[in-house]
Protein backbone atom coordinates (compact mmCIF):
# COMPACT_ATOMS: atom_id res chain seq x y z
CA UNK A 1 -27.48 -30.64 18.48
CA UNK A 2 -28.72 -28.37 15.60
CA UNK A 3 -29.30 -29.78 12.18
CA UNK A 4 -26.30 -29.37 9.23
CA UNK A 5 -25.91 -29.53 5.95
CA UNK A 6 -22.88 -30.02 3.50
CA UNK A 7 -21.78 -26.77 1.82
CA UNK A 8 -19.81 -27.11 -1.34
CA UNK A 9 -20.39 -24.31 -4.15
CA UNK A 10 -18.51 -24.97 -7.13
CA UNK A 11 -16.36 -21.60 -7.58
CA UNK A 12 -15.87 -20.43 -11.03
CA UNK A 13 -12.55 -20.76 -13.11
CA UNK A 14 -11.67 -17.81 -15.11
CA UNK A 15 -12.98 -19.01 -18.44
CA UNK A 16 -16.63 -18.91 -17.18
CA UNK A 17 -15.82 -15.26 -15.29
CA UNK A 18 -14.20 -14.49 -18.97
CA UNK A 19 -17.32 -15.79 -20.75
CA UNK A 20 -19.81 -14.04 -18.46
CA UNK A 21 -17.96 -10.32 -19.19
CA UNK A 22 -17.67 -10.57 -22.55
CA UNK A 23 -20.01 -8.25 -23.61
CA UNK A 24 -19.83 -6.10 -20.52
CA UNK A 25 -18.59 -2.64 -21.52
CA UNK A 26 -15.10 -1.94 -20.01
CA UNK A 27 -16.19 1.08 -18.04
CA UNK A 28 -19.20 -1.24 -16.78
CA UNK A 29 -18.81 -1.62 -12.24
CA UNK A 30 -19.02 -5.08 -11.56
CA UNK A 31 -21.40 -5.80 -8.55
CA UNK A 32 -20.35 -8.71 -6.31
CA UNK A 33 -24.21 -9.58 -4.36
CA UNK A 34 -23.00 -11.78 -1.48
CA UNK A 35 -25.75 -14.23 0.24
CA UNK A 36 -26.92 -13.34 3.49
CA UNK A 37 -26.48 -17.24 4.79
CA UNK A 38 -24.79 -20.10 2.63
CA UNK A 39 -26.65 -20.25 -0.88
CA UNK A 40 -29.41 -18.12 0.42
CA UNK A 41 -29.39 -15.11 -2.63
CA UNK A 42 -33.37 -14.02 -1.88
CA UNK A 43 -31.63 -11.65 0.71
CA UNK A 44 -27.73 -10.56 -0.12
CA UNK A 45 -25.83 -7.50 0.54
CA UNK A 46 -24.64 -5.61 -2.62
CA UNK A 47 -21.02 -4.92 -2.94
CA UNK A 48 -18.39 -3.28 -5.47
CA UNK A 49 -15.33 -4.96 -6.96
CA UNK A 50 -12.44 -3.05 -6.13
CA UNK A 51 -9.27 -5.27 -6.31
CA UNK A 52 -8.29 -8.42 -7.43
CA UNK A 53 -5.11 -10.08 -6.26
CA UNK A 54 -2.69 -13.19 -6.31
CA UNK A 55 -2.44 -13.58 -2.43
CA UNK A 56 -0.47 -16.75 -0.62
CA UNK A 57 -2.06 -18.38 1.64
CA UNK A 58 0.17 -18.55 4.66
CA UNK A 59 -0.57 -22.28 6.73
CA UNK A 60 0.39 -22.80 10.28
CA UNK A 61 2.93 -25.42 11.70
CA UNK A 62 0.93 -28.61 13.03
CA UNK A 63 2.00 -31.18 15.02
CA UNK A 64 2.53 -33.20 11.75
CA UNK A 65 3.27 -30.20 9.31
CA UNK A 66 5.78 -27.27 9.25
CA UNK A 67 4.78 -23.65 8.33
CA UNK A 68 4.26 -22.64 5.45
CA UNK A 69 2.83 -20.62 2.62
CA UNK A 70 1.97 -21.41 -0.59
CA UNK A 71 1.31 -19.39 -3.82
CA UNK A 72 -2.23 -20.91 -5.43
CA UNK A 73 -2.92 -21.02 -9.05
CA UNK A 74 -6.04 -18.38 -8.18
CA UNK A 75 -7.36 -14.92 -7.93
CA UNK A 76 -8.66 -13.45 -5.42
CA UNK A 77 -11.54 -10.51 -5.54
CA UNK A 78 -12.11 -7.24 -3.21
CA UNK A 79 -15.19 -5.97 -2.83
CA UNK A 80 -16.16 -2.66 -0.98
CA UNK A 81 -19.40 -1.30 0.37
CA UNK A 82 -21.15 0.70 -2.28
CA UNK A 83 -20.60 4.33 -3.04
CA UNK A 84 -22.54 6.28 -0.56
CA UNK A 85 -23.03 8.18 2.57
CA UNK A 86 -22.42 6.14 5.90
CA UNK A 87 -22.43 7.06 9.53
CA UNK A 88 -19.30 7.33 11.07
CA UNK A 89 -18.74 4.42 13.48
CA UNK A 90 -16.76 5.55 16.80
């Protein structure tokens, strides 16, 4: 069996997203750089905010639960590859 570890990075609330854009011009891209395995950032793959979005988050019946979905108090963010020219995939 292969060695684990525990997980668990605290995810920001929007008073410290507020508080790290405040001087940020408003025509400024925000960058989202997303780690290449779980808190590994020495490596990450650079991506573009494009969309942010109250989404529900829909939960399937269980044997003890029916279905359901649920609006959460939270945002959630888009990102895109970065401008550029790609291959075209077939």
């Amino acid at each position: 069996m292969a060695d684990t570890f525990d997980h668990a990075p605290q995810a920001w609330n929007a008073a410290q997203l507020r508080k790290a854009i405040k001087d940020l011009l408003d025509d400024a891209p925000i960058r989202i750089g997303v780690a290449e395995d779980p808190g590994n950032f020495d490596s990450y793959a650079t991506y573009v905010l494009v969309d942010a979005e109250h989404v529900e988050n829909w939960c399937p019946a269980t044997s003890n639960k029916p279905e359901r979905t649920e609006a959460e108090k939270a945002l959630t963010l888009f990102a895109d590859w970065t401008a550029g020219r790609y291959e075209l995939l077939d």
